[in-house]
N, C-alpha and C. Protein backbone atom coordinates (compact mmCIF):
# COMPACT_ATOMS: atom_id res chain seq x y z
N UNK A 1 0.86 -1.18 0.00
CA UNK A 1 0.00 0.00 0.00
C UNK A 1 0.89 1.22 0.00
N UNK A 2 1.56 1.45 -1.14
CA UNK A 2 2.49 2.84 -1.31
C UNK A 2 3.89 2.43 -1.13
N UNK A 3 4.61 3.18 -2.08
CA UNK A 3 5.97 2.96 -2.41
C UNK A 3 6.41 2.92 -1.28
N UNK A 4 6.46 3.69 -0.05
CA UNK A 4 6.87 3.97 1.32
C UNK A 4 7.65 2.45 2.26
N UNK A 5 6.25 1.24 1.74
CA UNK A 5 6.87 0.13 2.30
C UNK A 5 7.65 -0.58 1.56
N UNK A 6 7.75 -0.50 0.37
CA UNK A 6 8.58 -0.90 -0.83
C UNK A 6 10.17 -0.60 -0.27
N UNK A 7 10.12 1.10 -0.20
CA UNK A 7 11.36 0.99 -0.05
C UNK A 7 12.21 1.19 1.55
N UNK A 8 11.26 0.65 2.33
CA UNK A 8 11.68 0.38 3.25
C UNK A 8 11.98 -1.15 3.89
N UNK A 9 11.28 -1.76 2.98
CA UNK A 9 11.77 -3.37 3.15
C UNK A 9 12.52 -3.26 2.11
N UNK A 10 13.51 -2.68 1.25
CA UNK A 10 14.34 -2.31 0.32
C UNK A 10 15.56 -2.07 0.97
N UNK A 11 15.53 -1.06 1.54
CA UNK A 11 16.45 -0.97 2.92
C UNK A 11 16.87 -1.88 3.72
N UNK A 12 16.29 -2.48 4.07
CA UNK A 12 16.46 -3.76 5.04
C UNK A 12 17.19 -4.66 4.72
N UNK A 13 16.68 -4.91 3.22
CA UNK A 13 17.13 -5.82 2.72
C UNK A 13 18.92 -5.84 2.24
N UNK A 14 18.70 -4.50 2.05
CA UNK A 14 20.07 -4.41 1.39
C UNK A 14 21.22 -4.47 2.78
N UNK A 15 20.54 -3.62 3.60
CA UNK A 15 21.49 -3.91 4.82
C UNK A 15 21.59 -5.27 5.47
N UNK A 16 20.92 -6.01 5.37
CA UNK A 16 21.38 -7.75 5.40
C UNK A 16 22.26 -8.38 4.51
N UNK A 17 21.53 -7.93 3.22
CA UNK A 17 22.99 -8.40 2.15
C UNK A 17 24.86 -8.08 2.71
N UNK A 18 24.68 -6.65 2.88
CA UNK A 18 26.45 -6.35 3.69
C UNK A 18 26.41 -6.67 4.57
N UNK A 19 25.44 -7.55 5.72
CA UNK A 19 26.08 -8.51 6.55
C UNK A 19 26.43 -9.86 6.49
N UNK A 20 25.92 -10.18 4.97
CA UNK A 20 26.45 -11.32 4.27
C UNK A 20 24.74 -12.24 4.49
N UNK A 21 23.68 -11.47 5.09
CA UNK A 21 22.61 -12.28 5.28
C UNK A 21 21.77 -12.46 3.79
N UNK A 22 21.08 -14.17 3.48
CA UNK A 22 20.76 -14.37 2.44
C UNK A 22 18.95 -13.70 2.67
N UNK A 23 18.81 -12.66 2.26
CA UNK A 23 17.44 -12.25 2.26
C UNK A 23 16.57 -12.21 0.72
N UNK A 24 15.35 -12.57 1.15
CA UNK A 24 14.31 -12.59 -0.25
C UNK A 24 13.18 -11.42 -0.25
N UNK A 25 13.43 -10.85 -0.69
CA UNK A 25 12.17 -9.35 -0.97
C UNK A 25 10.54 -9.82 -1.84
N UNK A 26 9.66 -10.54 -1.23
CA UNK A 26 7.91 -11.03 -1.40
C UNK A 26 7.61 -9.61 -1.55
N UNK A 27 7.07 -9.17 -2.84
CA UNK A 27 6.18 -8.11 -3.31
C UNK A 27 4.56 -8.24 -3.59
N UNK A 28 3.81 -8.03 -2.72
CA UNK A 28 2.24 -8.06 -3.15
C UNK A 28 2.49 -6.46 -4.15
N UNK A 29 2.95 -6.97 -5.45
CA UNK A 29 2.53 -5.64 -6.16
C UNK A 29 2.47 -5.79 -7.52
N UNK A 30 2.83 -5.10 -8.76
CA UNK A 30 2.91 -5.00 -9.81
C UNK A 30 4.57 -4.70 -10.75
N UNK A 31 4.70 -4.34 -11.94
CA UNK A 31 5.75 -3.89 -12.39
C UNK A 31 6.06 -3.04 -12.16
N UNK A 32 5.10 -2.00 -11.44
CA UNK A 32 5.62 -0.55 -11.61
C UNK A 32 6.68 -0.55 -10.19
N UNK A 33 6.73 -1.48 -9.32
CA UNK A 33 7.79 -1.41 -8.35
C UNK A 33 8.79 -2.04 -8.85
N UNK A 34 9.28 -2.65 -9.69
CA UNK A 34 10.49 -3.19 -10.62
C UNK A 34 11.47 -1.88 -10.06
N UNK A 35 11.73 -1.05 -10.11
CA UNK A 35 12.74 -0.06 -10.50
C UNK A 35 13.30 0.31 -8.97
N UNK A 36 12.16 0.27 -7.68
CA UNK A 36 12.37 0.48 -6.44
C UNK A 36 13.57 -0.18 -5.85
N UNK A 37 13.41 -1.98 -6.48
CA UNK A 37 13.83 -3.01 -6.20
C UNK A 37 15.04 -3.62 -6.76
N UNK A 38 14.96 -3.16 -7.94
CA UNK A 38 16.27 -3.60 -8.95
C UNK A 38 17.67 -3.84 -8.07
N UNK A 39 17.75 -3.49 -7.27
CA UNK A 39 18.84 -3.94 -6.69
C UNK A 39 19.10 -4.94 -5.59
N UNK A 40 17.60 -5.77 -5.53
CA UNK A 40 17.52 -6.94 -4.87
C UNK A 40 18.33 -7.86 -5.64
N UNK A 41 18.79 -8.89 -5.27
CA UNK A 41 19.01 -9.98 -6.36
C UNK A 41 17.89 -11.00 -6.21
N UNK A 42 17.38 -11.34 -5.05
CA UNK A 42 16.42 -12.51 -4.58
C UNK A 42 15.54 -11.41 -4.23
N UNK A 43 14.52 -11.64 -5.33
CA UNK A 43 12.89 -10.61 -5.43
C UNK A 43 11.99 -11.27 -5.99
N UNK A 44 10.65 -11.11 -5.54
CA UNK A 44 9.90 -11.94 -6.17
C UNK A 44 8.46 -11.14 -6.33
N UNK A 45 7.80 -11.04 -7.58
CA UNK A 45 6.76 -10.39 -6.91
C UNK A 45 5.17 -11.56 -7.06
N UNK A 46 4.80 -11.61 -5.30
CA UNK A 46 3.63 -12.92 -5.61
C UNK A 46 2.28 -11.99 -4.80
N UNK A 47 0.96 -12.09 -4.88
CA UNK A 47 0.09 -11.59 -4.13
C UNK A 47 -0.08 -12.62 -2.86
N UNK A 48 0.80 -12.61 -2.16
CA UNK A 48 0.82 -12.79 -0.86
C UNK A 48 -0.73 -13.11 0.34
N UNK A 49 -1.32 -12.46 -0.03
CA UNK A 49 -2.59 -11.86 0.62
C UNK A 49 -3.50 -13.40 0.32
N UNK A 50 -3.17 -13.74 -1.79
CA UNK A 50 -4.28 -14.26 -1.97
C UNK A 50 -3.93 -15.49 -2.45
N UNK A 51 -2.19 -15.67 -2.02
CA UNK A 51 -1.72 -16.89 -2.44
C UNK A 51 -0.67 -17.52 -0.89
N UNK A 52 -1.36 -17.25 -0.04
CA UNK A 52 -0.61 -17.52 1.38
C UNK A 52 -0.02 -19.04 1.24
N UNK A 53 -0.58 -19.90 0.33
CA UNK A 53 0.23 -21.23 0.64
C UNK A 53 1.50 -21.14 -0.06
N UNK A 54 1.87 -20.37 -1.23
CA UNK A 54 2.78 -20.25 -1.95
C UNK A 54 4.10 -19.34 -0.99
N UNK A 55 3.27 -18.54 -0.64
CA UNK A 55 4.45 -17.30 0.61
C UNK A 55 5.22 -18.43 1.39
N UNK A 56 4.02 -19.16 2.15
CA UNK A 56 4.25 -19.81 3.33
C UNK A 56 5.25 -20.87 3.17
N UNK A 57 5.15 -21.70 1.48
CA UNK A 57 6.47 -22.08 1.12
C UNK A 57 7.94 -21.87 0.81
N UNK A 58 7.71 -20.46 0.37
CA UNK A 58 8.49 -19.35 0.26
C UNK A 58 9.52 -19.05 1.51
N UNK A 59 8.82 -19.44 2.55
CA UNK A 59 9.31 -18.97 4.33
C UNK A 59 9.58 -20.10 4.68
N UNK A 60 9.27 -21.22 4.32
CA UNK A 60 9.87 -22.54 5.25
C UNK A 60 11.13 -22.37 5.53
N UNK A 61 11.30 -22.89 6.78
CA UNK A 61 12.87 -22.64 7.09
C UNK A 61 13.66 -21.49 7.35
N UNK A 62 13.02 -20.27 7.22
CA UNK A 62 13.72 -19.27 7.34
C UNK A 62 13.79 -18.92 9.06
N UNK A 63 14.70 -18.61 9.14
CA UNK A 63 14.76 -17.85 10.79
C UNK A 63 13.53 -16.67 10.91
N UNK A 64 13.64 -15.58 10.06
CA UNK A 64 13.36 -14.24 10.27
C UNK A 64 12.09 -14.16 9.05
N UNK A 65 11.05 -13.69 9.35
CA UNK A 65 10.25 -13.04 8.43
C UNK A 65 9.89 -11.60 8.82
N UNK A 66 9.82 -10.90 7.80
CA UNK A 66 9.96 -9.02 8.64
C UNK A 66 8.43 -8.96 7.24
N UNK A 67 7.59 -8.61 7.58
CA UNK A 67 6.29 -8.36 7.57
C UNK A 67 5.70 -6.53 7.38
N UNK A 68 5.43 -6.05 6.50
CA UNK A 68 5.04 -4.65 6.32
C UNK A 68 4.28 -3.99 5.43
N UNK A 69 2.89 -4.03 5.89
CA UNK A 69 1.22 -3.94 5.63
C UNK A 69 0.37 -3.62 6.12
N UNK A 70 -0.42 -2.88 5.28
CA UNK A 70 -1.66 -2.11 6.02
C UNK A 70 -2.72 -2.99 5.88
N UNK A 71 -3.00 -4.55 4.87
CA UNK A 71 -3.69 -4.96 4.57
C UNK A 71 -3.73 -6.32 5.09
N UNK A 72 -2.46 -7.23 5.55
CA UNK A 72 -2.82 -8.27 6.10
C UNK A 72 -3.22 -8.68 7.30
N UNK A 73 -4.29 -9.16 7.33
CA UNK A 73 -5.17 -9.20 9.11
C UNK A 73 -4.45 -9.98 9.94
N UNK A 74 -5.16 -10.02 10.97
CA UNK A 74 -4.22 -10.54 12.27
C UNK A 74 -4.15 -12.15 12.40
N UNK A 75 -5.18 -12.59 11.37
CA UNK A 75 -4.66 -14.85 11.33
C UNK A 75 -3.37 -14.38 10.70
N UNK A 76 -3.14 -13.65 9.79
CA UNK A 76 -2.21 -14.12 8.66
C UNK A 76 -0.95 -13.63 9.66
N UNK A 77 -0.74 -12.70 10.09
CA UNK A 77 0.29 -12.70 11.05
C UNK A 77 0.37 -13.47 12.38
N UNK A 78 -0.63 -14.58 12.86
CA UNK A 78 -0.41 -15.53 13.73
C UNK A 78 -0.03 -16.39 12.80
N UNK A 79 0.17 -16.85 11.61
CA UNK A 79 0.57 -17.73 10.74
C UNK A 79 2.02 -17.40 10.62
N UNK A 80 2.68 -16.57 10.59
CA UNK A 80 3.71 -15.96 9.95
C UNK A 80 4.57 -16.07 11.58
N UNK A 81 3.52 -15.88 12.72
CA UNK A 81 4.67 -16.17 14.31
C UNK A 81 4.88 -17.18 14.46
N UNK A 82 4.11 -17.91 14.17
CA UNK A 82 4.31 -19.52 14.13
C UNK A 82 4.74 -20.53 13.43
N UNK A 83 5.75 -19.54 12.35
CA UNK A 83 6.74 -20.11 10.86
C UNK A 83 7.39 -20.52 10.88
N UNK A 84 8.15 -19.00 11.79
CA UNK A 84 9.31 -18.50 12.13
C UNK A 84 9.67 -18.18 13.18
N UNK A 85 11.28 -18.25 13.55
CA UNK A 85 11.99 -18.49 14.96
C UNK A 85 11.21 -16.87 14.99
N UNK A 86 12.24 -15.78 14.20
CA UNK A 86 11.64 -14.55 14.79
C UNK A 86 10.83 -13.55 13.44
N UNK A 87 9.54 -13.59 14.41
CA UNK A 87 8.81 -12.67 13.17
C UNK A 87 8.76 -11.14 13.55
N UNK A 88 9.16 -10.50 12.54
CA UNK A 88 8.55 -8.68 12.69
C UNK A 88 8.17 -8.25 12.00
N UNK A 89 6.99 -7.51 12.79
CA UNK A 89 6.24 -6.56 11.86
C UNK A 89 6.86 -5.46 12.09
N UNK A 90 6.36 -4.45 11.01
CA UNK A 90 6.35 -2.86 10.86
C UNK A 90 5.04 -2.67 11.10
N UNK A 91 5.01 -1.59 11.50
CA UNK A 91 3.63 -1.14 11.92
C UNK A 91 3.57 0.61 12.17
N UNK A 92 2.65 1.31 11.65
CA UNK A 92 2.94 2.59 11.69
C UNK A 92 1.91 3.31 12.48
N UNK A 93 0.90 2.66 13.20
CA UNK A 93 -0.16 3.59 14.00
C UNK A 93 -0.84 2.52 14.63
N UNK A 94 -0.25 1.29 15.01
CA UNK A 94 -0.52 0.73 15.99
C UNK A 94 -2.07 -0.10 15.72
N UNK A 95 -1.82 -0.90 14.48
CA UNK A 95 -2.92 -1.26 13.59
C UNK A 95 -3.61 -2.38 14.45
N UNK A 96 -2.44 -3.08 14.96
CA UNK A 96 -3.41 -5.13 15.18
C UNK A 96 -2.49 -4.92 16.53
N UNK A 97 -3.16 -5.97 17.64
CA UNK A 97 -2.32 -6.45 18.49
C UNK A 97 -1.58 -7.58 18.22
N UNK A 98 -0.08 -7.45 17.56
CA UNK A 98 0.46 -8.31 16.99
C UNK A 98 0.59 -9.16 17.81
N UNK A 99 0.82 -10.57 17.21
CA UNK A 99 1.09 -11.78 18.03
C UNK A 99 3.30 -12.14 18.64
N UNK A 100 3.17 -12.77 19.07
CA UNK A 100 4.90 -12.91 19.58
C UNK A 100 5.54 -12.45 18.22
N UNK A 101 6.71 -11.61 19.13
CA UNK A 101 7.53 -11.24 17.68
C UNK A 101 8.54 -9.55 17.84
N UNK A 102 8.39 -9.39 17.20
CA UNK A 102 9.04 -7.86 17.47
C UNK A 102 8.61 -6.89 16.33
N UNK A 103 7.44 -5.97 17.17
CA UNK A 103 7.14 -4.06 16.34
C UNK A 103 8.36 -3.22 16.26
N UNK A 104 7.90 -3.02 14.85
CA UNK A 104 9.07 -1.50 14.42
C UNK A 104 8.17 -0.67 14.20
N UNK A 105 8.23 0.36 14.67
CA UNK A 105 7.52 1.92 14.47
C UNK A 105 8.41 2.57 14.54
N UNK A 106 9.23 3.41 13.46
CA UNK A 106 10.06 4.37 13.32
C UNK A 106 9.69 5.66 13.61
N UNK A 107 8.35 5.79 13.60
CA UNK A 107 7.37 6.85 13.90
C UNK A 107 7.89 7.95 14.70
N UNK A 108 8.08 9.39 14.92
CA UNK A 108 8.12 10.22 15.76
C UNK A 108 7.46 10.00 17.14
N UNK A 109 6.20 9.87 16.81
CA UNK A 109 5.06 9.69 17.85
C UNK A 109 4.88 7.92 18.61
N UNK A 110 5.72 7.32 18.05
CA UNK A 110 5.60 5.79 18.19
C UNK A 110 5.37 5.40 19.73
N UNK A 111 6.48 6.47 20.33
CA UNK A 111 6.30 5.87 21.86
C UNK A 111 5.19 6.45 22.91
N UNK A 112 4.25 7.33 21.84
CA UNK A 112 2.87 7.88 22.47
C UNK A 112 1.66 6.78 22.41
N UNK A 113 2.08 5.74 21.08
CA UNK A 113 1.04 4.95 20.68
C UNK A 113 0.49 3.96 21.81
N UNK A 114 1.40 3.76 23.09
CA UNK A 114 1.15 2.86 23.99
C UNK A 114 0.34 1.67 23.86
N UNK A 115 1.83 0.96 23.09
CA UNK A 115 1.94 -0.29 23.11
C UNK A 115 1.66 -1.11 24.02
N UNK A 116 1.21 -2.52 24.01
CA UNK A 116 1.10 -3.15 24.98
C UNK A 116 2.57 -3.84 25.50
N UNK A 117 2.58 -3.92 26.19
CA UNK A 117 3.73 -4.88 26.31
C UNK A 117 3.28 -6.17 27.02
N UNK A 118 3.52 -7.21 26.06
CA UNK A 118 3.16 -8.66 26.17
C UNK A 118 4.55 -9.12 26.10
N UNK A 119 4.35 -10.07 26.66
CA UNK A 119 5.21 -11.39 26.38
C UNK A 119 5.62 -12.06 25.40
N UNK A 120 7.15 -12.46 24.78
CA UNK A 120 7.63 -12.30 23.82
C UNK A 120 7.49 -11.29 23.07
N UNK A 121 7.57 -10.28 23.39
CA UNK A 121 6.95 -8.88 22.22
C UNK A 121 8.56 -8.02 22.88
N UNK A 122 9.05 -7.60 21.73
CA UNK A 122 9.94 -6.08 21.54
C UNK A 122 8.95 -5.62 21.03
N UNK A 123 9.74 -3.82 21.20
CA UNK A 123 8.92 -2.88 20.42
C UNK A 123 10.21 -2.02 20.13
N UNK A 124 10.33 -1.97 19.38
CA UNK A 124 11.67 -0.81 18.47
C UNK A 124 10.87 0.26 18.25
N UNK A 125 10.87 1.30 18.92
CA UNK A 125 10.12 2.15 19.03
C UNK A 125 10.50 3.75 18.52
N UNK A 126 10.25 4.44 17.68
CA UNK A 126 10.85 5.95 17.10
C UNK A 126 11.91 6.43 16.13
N UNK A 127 12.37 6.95 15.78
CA UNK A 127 13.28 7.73 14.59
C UNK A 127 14.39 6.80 14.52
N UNK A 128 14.90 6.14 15.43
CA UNK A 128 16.30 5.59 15.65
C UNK A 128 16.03 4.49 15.11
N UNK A 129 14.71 3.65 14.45
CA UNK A 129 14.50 2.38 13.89
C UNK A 129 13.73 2.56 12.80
N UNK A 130 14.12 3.70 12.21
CA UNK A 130 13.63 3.87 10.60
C UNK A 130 14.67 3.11 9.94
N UNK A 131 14.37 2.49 9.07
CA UNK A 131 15.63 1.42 8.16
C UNK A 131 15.33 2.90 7.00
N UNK A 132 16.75 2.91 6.84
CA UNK A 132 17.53 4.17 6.01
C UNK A 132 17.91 3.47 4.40
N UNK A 133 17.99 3.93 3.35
CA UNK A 133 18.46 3.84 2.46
C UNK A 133 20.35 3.58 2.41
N UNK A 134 21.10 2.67 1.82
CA UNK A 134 22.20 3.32 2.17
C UNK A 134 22.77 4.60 1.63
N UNK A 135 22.16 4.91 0.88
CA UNK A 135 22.35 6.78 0.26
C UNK A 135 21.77 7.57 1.62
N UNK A 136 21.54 7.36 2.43
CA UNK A 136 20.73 8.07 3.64
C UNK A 136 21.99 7.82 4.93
N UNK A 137 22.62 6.48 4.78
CA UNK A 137 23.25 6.36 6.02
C UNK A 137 24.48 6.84 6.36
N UNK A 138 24.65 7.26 7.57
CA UNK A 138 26.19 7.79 7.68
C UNK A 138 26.54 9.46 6.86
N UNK A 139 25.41 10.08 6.63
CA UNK A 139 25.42 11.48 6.34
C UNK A 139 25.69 12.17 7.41
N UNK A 140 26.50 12.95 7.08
CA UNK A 140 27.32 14.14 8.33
C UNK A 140 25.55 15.09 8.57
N UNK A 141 25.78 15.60 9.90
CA UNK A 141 24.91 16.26 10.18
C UNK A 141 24.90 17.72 9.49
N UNK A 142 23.82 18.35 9.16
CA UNK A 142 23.68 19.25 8.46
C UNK A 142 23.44 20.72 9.53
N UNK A 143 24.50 22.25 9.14
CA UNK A 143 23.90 23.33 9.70
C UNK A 143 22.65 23.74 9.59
N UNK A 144 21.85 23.98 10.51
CA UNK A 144 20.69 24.91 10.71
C UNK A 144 20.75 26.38 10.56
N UNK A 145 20.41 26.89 9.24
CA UNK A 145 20.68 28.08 9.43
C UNK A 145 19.25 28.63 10.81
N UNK A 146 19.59 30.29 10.72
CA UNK A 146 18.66 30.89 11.26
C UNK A 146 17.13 31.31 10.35
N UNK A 147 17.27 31.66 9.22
CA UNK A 147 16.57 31.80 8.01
C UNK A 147 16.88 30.95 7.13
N UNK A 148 15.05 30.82 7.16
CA UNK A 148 14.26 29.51 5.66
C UNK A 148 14.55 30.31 4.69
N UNK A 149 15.50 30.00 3.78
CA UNK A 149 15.33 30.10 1.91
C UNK A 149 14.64 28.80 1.19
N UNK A 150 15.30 27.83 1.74
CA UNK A 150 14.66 26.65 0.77
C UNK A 150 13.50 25.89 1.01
N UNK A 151 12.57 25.41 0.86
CA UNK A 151 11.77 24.20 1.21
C UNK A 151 11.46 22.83 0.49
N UNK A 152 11.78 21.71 0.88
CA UNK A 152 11.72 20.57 0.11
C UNK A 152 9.91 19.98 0.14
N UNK A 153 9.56 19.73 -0.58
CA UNK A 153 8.00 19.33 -0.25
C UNK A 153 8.25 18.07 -0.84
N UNK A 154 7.67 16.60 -0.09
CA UNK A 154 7.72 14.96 -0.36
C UNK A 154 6.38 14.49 0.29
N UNK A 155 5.61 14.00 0.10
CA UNK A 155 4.73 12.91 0.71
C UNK A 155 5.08 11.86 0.34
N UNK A 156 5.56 11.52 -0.55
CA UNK A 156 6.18 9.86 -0.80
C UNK A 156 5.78 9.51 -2.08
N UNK A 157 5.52 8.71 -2.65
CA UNK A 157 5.35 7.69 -3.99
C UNK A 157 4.09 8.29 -4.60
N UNK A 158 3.06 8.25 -4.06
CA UNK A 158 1.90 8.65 -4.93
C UNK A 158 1.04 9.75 -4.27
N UNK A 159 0.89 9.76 -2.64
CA UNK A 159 0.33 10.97 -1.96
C UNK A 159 -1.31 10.74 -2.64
N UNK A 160 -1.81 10.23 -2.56
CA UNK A 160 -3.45 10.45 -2.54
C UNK A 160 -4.23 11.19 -2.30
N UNK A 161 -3.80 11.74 -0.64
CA UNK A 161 -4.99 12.61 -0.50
C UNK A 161 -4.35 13.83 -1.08
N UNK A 162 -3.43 14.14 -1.83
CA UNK A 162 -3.00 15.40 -2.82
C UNK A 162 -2.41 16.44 -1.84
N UNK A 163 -1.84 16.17 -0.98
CA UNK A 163 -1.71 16.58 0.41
C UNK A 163 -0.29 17.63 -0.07
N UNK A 164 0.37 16.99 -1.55
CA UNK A 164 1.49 18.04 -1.66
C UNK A 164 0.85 19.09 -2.36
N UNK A 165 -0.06 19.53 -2.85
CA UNK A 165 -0.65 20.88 -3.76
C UNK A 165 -1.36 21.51 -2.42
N UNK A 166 -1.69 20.83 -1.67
CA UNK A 166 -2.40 21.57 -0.30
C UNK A 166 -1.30 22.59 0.40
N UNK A 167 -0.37 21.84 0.53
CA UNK A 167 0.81 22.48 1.44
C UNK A 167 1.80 23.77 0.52
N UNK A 168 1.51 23.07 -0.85
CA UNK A 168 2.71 24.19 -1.89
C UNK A 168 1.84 25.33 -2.04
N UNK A 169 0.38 25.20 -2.46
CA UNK A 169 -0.44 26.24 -2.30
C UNK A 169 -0.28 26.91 -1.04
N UNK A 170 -0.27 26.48 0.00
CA UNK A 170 -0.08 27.65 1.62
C UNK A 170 1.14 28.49 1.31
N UNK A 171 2.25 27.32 1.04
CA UNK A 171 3.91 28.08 0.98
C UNK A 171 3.50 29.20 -0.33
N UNK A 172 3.15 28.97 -1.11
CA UNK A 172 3.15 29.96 -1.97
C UNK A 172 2.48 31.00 -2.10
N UNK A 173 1.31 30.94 -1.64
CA UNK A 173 0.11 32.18 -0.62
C UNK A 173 0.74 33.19 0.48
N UNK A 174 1.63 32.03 1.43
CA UNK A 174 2.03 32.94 2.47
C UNK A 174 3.83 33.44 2.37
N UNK A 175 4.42 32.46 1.52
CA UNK A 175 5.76 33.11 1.56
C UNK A 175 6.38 33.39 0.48
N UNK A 176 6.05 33.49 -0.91
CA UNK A 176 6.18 33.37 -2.16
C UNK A 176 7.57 33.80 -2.36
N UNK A 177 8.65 34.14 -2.07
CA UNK A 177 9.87 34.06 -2.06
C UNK A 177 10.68 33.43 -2.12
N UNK A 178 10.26 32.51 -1.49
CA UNK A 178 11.17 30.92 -0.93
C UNK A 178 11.22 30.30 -2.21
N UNK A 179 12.09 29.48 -1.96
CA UNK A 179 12.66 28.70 -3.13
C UNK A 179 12.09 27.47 -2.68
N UNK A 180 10.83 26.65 -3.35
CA UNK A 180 10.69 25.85 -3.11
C UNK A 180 11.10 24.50 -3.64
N UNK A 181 11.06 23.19 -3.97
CA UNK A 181 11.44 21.86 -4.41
C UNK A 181 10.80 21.22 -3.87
N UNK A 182 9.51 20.38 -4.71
CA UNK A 182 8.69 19.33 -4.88
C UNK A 182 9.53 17.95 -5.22
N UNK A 183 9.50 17.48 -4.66
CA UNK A 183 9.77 16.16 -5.52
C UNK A 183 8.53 14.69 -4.97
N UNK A 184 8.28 14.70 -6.22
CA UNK A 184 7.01 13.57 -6.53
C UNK A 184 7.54 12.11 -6.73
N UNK A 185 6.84 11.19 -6.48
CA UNK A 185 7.03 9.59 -6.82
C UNK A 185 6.45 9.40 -8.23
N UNK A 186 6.54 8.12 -8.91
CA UNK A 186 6.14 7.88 -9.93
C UNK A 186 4.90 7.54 -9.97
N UNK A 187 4.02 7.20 -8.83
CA UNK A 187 2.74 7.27 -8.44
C UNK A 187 2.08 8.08 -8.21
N UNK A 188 2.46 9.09 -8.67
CA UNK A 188 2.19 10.78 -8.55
C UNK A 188 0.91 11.18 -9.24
N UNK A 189 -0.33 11.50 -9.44
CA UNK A 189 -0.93 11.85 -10.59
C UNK A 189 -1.49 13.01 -10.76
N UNK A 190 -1.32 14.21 -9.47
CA UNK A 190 -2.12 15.18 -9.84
C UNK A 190 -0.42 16.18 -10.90
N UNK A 191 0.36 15.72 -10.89
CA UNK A 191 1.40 16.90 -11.85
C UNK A 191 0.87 18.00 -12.38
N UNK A 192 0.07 18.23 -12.90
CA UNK A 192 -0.85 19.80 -13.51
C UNK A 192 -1.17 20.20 -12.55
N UNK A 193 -1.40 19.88 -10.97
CA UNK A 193 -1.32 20.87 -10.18
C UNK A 193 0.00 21.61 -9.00
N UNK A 194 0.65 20.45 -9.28
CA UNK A 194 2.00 21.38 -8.72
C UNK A 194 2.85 22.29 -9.49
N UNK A 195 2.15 22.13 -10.93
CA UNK A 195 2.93 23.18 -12.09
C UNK A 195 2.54 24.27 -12.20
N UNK A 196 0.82 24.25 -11.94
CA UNK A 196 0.46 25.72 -11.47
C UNK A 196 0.98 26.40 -10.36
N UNK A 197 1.26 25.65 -9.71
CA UNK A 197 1.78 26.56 -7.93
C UNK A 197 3.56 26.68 -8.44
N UNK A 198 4.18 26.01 -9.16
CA UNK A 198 5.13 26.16 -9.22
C UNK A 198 6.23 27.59 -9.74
């Protein structure tokens, strides 16, 4: 459900590869994520959701399954704890009471969501457990100036509720000076309206 988890089990993945770990990237998606991924070597794309015996073969034997969806209900992740030695989900607003295993919420707000804490359960909780791109990792920290010149505007891959023409329209109403920078996903579709504000 949005490029967002694409390329964050993208991330993951790749940072297992330089620990020499053999990882497989399961896509419930289409071609148009081909390009996210290209740098998996072991990728597969299967609908997961509606072919669970095929996944579930897919996972035999594996130690680790890392899990990240807005759409699979809570059997299919008691299926997935009971695979594997260790299962984790991602989870971004505290969707299901997951079963044994370990939550990642990279979330700002993650440690407001008040988690339960059960038995066998971690919770990796806030900014410090966002899985990073390696173009993202190990960047020197950046000066703060005192004065905004620039603004970057992102909602991610496709943005639905159009949430970036909402926000470029304010910046450009209230500060029209600024130098702004949109950058859109390929799932993008309103483009004729960030060209007007632009």
């Amino acid at each position: 459900m949005g490029f967002g988890h694409i390329v964050r089990c993208v991330s993951v993945c790749e940072a297992l590869a330089e620990r020499g770990v053999l990882a497989e990237l399961i896509i419930n998606g289409d071609g148009a994520v081909s390009d996210l991924c290209k740098n998996i070597k072991s990728r597969r794309i299967l609908n997961w959701l509606k072919n669970s015996k095929m996944l579930f073969e897919c996972i035999q034997g594996a130690d680790i399954a890392i899990i990240d969806s807005y759409l699979a209900p809570l059997n299919f992740y008691n299926k997935i704890s009971r695979a594997v030695k260790t299962p984790v989900f991602f989870d971004d607003e505290k969707r299901l009471d997951y079963p044994r295993g370990i939550v990642i919420n990279g979330a700002v707000y993650a440690d407001k969501l008040r988690y339960r804490g059960k038995k066998n359960m971690a919770y990796l909780l806030g900014p410090c457990f966002i899985p990073l791109r390696k173009e993202f990792r190990g960047v020197a920290g950046k000066k703060i100036g005192k004065k905004v010149k620039r603004i970057m505007i992102t909602f991610g891959g496709d943005d639905p509720k159009n949430m970036t023409s909402k926000v470029l329209k304010i910046l450009v109403e209230s500060y029209p000076p600024l130098v702004k920078n949109v950058v859109i996903g390929k799932g993008f579709k309103n483009r004729d309206e960030i060209i007007k504000f632009s």
